[in-house]
Protein backbone atom coordinates (compact mmCIF):
# COMPACT_ATOMS: atom_id res chain seq x y z
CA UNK A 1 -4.60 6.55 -2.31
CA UNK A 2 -8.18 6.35 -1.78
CA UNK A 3 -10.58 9.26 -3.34
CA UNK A 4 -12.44 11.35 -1.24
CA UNK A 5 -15.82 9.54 -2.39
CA UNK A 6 -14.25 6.46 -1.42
CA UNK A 7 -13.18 7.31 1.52
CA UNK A 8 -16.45 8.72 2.71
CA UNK A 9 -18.27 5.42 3.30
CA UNK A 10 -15.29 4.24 5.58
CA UNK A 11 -15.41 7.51 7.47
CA UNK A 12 -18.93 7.28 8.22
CA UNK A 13 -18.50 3.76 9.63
CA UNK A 14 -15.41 4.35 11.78
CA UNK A 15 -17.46 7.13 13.18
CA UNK A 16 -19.90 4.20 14.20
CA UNK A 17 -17.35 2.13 15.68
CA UNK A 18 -16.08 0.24 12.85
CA UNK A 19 -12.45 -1.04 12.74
CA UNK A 20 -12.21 -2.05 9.03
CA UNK A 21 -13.21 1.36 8.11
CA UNK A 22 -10.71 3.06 10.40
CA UNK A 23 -8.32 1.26 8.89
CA UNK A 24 -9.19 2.20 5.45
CA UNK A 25 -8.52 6.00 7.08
CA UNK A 26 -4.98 5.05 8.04
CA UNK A 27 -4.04 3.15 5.19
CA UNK A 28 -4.95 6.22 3.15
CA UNK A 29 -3.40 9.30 4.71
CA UNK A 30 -0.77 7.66 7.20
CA UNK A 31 1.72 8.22 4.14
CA UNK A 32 0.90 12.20 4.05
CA UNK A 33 0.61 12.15 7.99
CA UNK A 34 4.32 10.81 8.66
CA UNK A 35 5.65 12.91 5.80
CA UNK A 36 4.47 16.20 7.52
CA UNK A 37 5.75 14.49 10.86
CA UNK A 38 9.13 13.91 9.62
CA UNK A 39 9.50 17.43 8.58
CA UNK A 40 7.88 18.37 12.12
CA UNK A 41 9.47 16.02 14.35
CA UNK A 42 12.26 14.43 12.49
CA UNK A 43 12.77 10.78 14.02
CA UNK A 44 10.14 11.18 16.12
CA UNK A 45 7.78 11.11 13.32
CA UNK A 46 6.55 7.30 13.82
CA UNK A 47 5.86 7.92 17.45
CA UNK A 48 3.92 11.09 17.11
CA UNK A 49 2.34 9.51 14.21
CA UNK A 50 0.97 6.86 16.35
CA UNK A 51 0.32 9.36 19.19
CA UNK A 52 -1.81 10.82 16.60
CA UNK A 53 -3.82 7.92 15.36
CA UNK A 54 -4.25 6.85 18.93
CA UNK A 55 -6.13 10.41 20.11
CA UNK A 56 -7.80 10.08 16.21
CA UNK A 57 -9.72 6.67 17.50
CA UNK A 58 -10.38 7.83 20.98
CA UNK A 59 -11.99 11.24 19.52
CA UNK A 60 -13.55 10.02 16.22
CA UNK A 61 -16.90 8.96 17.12
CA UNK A 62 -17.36 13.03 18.73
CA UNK A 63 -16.39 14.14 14.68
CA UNK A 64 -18.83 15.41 12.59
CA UNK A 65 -17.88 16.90 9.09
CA UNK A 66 -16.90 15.06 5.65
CA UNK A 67 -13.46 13.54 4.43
CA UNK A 68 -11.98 17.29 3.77
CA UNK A 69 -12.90 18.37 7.42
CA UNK A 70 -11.43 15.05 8.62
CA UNK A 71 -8.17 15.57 6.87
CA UNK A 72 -7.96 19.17 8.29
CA UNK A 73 -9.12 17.60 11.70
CA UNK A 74 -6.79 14.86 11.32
CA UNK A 75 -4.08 16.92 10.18
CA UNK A 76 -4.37 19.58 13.79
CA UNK A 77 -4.07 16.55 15.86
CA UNK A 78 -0.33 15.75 14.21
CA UNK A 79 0.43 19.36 14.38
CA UNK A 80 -0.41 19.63 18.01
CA UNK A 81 0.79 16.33 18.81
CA UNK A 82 4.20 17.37 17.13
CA UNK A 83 4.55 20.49 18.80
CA UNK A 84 4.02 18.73 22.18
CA UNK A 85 6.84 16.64 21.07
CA UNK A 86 9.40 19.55 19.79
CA UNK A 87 8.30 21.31 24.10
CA UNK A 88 9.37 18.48 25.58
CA UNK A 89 12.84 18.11 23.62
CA UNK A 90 12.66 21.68 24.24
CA UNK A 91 13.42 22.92 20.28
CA UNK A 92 9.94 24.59 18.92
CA UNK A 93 11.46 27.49 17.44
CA UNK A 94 9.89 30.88 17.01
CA UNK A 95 7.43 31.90 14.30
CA UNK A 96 8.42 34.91 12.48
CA UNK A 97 5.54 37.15 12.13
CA UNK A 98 4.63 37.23 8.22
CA UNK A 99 3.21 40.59 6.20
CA UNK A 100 0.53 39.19 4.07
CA UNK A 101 0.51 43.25 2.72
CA UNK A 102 3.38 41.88 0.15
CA UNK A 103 3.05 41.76 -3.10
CA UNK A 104 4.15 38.76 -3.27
CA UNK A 105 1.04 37.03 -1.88
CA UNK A 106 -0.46 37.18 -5.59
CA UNK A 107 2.09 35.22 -6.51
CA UNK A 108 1.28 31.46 -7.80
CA UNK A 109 2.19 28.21 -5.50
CA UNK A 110 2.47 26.14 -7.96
CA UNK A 111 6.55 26.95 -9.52
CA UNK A 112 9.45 24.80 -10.39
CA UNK A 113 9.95 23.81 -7.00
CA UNK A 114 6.76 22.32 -6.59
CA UNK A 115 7.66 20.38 -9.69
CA UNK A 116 10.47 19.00 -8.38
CA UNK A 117 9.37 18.29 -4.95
CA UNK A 118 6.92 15.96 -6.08
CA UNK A 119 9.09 13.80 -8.73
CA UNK A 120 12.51 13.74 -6.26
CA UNK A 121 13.10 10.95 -4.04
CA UNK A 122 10.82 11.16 -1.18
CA UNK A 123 12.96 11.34 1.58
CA UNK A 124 15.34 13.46 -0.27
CA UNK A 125 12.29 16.01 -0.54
CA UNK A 126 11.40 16.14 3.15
CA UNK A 127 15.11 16.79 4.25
CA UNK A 128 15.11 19.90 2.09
CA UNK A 129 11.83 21.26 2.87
CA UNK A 130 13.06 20.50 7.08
CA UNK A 131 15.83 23.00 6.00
CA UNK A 132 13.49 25.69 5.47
CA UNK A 133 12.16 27.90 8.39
CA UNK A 134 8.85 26.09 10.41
CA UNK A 135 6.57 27.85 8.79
CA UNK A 136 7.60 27.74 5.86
CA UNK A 137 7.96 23.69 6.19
CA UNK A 138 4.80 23.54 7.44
CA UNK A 139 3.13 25.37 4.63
CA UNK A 140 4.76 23.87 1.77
CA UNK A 141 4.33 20.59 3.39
CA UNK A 142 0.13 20.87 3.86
CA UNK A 143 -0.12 22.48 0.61
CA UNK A 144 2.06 20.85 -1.85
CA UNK A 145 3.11 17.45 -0.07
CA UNK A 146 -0.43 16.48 1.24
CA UNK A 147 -2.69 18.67 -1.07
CA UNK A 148 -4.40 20.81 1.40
CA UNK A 149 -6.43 23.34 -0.21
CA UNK A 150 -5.06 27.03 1.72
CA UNK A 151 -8.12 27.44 3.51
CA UNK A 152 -7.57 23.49 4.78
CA UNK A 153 -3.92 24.05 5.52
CA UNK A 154 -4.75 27.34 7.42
CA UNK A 155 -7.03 25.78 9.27
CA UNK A 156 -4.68 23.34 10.38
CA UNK A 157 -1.99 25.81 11.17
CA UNK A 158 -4.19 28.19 12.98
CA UNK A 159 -2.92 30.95 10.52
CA UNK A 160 -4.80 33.46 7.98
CA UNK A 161 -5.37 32.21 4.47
CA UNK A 162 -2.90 34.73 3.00
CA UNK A 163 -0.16 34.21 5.99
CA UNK A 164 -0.27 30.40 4.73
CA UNK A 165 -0.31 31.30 1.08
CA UNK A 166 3.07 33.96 1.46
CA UNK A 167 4.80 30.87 3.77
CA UNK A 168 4.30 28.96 1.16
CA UNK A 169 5.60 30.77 -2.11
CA UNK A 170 8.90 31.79 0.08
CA UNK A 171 9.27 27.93 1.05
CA UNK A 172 9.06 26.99 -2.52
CA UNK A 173 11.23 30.18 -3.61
CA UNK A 174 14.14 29.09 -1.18
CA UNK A 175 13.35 25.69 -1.91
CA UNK A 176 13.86 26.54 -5.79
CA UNK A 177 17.22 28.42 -4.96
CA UNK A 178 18.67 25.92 -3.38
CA UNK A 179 21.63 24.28 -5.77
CA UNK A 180 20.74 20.63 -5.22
CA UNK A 181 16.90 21.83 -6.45
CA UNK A 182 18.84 23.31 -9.09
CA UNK A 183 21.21 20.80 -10.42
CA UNK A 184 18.33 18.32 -9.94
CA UNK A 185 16.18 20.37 -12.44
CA UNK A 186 18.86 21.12 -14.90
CA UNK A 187 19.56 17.33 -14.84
CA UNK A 188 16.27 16.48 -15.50
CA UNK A 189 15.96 19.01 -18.66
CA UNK A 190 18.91 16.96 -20.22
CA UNK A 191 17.23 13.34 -19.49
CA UNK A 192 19.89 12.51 -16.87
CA UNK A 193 18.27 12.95 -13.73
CA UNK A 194 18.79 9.66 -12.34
CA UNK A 195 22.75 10.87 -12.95
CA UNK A 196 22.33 13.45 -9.98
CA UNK A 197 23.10 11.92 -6.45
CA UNK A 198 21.07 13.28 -3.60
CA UNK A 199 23.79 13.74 -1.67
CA UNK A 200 25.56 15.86 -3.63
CA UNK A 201 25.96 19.60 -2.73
CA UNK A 202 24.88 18.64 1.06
């Protein structure tokens, strides 16, 4: 993955017109795109990925803003494009309203399940966090999965700072209770992680 002063350059000249520097752009954050796509869309994550892209190039030379603002503009176009997806299969569930009054807003993002999340098998770690309610998903996937600052990944969602900071601790609390998460951990504190099947517990 490129670094954001590396990718900078390659913005600027897609933004011109430049192919080889659009590509650099995909290579670099199709990876997080189609991970917060699968969690989205499920299978359809390819095709709304490229749905994406394909609006990204037809749009790009009208963006003006650095590589954070282009991830967070990058990032709305997959979360719109997925939500036109879920319509038409007609499955976007609800939104609970969240409280951000709770004390449980102050709490830190970063917890055991965040740990885990990022050294499990990939696709092992996207069909748990697609268990968890939307926005919950959604959160845990901007924040933790493809590093979105809170004020990036509430941009994205169209939510308050602190609504995406409480979706995001009770994504990675449930996440944390669940047993696989927990026999993967305990595992792992005993050396014998690779002993623990994914499957196990489904």
């Amino acid at each position: 993955m490129f670094e954001d002063d590396e990718l900078a350059a390659s913005l600027k000249m897609a933004v011109a017109g430049d192919e080889e520097g659009f590509a650099v752009l995909w290579r670099s954050l199709q990876p997080a795109v189609l991970r917060y796509l699968r969690v989205v869309v499920g299978d359809a994550a390819e095709d709304v990925a490229s749905e994406t892209w394909l609006q990204a190039a037809r749009d790009l030379r009208g963006f003006d803003g650095g590589v954070p603002a282009f991830r967070v503009w990058l990032f709305r176009i997959a979360r719109h494009r997925g939500i036109d997806e879920l319509r038409r299969r007609g499955r976007r569930r609800e939104e609970p309203t969240e409280s951000i009054e709770e004390q449980a807003a102050q709490s830190p993002v970063r917890d055991v399940a965040a740990e885990v999340l990022e050294e499990m098998d990939t696709a092992w770690a996207l069909e748990l966090i697609a268990t968890l309610p939307q926005h919950q998903a959604e959160a845990v996937m901007l924040r933790v999965v493809a590093g979105l600052d809170v004020g990036s990944a509430a941009e994205v969602l169209g939510k308050r700072a602190g609504t995406v900071r409480v979706a995001t601790m009770r994504g990675l609390r449930r996440l944390a209770a669940d047993p696989r998460v927990r026999a993967w951990e305990g595992a792992a504190g005993t050396g014998s992680a690779a002993a623990v099947s994914p499957a196990e517990g489904m």
